[in-house]
C-alpha atoms as a PDB file:
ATOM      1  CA  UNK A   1     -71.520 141.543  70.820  1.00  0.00           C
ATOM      2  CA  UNK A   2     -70.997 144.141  73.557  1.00  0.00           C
ATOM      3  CA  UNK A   3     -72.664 142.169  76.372  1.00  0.00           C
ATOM      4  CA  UNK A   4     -70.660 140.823  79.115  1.00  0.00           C
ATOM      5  CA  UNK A   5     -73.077 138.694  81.575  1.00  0.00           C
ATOM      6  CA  UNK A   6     -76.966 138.535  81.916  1.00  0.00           C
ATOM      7  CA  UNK A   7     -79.958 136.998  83.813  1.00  0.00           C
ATOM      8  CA  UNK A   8     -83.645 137.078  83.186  1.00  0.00           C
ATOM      9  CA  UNK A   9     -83.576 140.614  85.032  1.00  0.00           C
ATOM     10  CA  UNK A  10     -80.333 142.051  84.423  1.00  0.00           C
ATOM     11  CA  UNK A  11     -77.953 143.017  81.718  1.00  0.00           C
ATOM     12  CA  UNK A  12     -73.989 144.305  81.840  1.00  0.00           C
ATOM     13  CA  UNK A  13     -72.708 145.612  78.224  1.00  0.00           C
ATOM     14  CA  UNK A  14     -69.831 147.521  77.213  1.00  0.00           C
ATOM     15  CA  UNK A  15     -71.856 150.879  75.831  1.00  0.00           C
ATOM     16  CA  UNK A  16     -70.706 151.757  72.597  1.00  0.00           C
ATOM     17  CA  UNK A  17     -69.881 155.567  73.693  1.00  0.00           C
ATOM     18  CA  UNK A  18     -67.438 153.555  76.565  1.00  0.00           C
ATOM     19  CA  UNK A  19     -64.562 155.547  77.132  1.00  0.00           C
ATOM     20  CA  UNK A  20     -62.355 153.537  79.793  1.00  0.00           C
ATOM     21  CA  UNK A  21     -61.701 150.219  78.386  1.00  0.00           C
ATOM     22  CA  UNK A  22     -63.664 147.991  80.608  1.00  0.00           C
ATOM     23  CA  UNK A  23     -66.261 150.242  81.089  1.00  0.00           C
ATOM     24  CA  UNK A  24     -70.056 148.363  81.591  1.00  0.00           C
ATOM     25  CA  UNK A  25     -73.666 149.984  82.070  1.00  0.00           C
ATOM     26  CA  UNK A  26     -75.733 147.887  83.804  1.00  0.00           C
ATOM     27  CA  UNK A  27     -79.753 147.720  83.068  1.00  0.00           C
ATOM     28  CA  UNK A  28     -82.905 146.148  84.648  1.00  0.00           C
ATOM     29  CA  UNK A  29     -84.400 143.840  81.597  1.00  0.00           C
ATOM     30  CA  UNK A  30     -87.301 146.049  82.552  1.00  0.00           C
ATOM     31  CA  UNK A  31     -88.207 149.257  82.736  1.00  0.00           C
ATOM     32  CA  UNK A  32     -87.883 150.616  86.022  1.00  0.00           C
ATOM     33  CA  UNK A  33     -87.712 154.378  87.343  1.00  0.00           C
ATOM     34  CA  UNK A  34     -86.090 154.364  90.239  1.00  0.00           C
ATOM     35  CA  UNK A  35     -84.015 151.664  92.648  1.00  0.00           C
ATOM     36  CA  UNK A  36     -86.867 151.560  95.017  1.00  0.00           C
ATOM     37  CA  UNK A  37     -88.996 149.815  92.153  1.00  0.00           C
ATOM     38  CA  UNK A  38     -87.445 146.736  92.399  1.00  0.00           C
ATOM     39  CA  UNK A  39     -88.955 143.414  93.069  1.00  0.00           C
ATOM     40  CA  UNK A  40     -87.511 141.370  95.868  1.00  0.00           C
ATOM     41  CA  UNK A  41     -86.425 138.680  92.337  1.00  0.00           C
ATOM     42  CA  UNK A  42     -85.175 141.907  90.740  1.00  0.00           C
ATOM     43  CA  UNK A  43     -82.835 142.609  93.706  1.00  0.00           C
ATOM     44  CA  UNK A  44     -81.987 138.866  93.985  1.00  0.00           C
ATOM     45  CA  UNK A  45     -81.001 139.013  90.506  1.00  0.00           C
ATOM     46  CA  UNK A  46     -78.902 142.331  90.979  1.00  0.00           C
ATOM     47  CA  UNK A  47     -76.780 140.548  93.692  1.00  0.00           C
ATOM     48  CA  UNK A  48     -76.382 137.680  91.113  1.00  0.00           C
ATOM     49  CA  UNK A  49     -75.169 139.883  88.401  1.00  0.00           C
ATOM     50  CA  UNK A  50     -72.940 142.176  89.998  1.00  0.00           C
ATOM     51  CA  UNK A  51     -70.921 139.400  91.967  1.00  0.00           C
ATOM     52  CA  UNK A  52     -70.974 137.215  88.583  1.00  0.00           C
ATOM     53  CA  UNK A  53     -69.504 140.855  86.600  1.00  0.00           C
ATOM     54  CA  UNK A  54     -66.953 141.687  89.508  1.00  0.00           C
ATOM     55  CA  UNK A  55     -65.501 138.088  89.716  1.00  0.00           C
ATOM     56  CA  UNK A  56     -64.916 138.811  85.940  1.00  0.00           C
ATOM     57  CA  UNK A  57     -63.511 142.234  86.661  1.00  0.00           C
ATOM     58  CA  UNK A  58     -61.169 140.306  89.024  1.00  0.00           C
ATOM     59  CA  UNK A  59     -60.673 137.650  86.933  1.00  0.00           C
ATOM     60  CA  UNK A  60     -59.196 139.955  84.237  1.00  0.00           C
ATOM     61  CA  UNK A  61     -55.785 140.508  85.919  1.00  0.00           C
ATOM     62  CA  UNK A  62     -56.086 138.762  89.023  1.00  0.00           C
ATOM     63  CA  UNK A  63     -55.965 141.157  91.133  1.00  0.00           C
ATOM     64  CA  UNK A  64     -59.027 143.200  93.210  1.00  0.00           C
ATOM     65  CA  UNK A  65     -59.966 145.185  90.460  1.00  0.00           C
ATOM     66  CA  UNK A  66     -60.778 148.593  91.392  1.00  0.00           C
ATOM     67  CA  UNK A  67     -63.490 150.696  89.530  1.00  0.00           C
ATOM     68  CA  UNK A  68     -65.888 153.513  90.512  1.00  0.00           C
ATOM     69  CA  UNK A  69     -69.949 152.852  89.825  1.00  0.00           C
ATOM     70  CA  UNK A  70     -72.573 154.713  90.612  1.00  0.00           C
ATOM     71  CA  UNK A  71     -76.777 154.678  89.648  1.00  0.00           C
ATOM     72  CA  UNK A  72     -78.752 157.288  87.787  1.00  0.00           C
ATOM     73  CA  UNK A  73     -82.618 157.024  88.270  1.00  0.00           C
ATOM     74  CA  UNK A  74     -85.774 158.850  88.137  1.00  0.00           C
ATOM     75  CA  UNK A  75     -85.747 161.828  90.376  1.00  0.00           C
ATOM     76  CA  UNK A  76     -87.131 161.904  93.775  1.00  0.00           C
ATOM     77  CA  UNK A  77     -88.506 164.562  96.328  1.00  0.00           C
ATOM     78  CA  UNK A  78     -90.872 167.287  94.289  1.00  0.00           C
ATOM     79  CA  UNK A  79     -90.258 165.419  91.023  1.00  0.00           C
ATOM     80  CA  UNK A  80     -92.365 162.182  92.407  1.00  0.00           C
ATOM     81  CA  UNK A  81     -95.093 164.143  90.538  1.00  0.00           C
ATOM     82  CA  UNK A  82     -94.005 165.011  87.306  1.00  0.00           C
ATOM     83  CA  UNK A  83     -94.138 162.212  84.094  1.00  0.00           C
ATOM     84  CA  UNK A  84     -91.173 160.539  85.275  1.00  0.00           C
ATOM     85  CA  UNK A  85     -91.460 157.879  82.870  1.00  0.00           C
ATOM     86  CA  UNK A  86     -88.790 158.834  79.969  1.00  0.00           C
ATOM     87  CA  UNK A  87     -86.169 157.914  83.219  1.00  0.00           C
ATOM     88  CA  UNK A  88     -84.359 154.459  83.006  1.00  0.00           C
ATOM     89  CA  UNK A  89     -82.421 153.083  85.921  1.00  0.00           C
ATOM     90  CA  UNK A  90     -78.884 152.184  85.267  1.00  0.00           C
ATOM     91  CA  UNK A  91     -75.348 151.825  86.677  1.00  0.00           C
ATOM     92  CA  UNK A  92     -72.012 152.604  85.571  1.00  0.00           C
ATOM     93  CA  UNK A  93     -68.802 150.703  86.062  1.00  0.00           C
ATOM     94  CA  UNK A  94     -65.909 152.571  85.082  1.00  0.00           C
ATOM     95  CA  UNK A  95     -62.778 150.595  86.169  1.00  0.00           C
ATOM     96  CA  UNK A  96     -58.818 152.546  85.431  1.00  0.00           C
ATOM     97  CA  UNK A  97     -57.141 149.620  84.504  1.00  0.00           C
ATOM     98  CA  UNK A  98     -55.426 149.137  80.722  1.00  0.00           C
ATOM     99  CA  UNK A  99     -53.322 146.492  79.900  1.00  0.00           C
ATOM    100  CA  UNK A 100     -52.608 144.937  83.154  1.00  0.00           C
ATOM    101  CA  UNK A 101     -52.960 145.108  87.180  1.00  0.00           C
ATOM    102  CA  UNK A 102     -50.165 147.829  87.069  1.00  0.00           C
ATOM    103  CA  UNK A 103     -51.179 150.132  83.987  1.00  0.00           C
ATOM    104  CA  UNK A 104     -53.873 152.643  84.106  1.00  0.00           C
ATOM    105  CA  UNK A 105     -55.756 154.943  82.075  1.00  0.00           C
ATOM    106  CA  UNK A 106     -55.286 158.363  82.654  1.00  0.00           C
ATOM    107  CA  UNK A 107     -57.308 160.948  80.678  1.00  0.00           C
ATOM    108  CA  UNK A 108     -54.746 163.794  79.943  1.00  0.00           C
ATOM    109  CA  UNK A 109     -53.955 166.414  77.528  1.00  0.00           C
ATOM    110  CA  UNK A 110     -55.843 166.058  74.279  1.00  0.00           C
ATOM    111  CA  UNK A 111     -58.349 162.955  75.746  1.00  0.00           C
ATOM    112  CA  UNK A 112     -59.815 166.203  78.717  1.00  0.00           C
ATOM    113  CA  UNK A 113     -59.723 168.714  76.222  1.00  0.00           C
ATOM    114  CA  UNK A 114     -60.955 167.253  72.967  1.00  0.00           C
ATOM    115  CA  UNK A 115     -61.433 163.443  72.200  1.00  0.00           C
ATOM    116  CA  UNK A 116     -61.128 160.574  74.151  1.00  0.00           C
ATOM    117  CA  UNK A 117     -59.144 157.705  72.829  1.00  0.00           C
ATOM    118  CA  UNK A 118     -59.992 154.296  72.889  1.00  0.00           C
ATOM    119  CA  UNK A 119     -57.433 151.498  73.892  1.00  0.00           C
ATOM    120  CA  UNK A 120     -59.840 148.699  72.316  1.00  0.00           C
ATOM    121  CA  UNK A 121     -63.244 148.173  71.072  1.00  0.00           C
ATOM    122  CA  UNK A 122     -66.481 148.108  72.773  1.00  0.00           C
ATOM    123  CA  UNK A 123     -66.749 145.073  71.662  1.00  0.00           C
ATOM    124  CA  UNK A 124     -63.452 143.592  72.078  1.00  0.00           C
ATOM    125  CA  UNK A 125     -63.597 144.713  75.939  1.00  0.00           C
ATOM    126  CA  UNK A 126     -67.230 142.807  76.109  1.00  0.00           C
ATOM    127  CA  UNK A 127     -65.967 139.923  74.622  1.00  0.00           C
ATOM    128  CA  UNK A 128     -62.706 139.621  76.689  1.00  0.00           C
ATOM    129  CA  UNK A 129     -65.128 139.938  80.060  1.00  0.00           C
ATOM    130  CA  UNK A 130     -67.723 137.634  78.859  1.00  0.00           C
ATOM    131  CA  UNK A 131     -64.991 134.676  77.804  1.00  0.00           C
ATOM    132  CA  UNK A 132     -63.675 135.346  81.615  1.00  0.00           C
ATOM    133  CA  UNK A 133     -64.396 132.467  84.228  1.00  0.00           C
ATOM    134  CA  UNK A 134     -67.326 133.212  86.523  1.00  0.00           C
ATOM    135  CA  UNK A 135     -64.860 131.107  89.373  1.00  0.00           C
ATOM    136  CA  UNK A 136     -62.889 133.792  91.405  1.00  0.00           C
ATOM    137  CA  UNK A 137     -59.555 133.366  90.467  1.00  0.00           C
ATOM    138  CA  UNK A 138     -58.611 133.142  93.880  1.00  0.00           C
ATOM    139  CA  UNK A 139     -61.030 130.339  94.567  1.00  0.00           C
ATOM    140  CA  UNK A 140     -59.569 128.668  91.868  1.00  0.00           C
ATOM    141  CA  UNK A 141     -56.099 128.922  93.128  1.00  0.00           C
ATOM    142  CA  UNK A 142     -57.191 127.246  96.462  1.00  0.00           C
ATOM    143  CA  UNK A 143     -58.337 125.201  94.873  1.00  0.00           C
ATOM    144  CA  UNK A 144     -55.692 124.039  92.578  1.00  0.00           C
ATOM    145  CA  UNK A 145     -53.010 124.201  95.944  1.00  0.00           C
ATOM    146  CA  UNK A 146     -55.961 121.894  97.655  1.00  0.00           C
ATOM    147  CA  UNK A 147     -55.262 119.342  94.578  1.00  0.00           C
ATOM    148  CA  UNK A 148     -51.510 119.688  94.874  1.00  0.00           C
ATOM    149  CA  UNK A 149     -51.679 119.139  98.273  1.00  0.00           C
ATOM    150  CA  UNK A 150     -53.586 115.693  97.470  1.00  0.00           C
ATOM    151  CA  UNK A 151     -51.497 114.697  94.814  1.00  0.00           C
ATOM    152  CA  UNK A 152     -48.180 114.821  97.063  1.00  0.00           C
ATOM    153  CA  UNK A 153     -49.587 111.883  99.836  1.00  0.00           C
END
């Protein structure tokens, strides 16, 4: 229910504990420590997914959707000899926008000091994404002016 697009390596879902409302974890379908693990499929298969879940991001509200991501792995450096193996590699998307390309979430007042709020579900957020075209919406559009351009000869 709360996952948005996958591939035989890769998985984006809307975690349960999601706090902004289009909030997505990616995961490997393996497990892998670190970034650096990767095979060269695995990495083909991360540019596959990520352009596939940003087009939906896009796609939402037609408009270049901003977010913030970032990857937790396995430590590096001095750690490279410890039992690493408890370690997943993930990302986080966490992306402001609410209801449209103009309303954001702000966390303020009781959401920073006590409990955040959720707009929607987990799984109504996944569900949303997923049912998104995997066509950039403004491929479609040139698309669609391309047409109406052939339609008025």
């Amino acid at each position: 229910e709360r996952v948005v697009v996958e591939n035989s390596d890769w998985l984006a879902v809307v975690p349960y504990w999601a706090t902004w409302p289009y909030q997505t974890l990616l995961l490997p379908q393996r497990h892998i420590l670190r970034i650096n693990d990767l095979t060269t499929e695995e990495r083909e298969g991360l540019a596959d997914i990520m352009k596939r879940l940003l087009t939906k991001y896009d796609n939402l509200f037609e408009v270049s959707f901003p977010y913030s991501m970032g990857w937790h792995g396995a430590p590096t450096g001095p750690y490279l000899k410890e039992d690493n193996s408890h370690w997943q590699l993930h990302a986080h998307y966490y992306p402001p926008l609410l209801r449209s390309a103009t309303v954001k979430k702000f966390m303020v007042g009781y959401e920073m000091l006590a409990q955040e709020q959720r707009d929607l579900t987990p799984e109504q957020a996944a569900e949303k994404l997923r049912n998104l075209p995997e066509e950039h919406y403004k491929t479609r559009n040139n698309c669609d002016k391309e047409d109406e351009k052939e339609k008025s000869k």
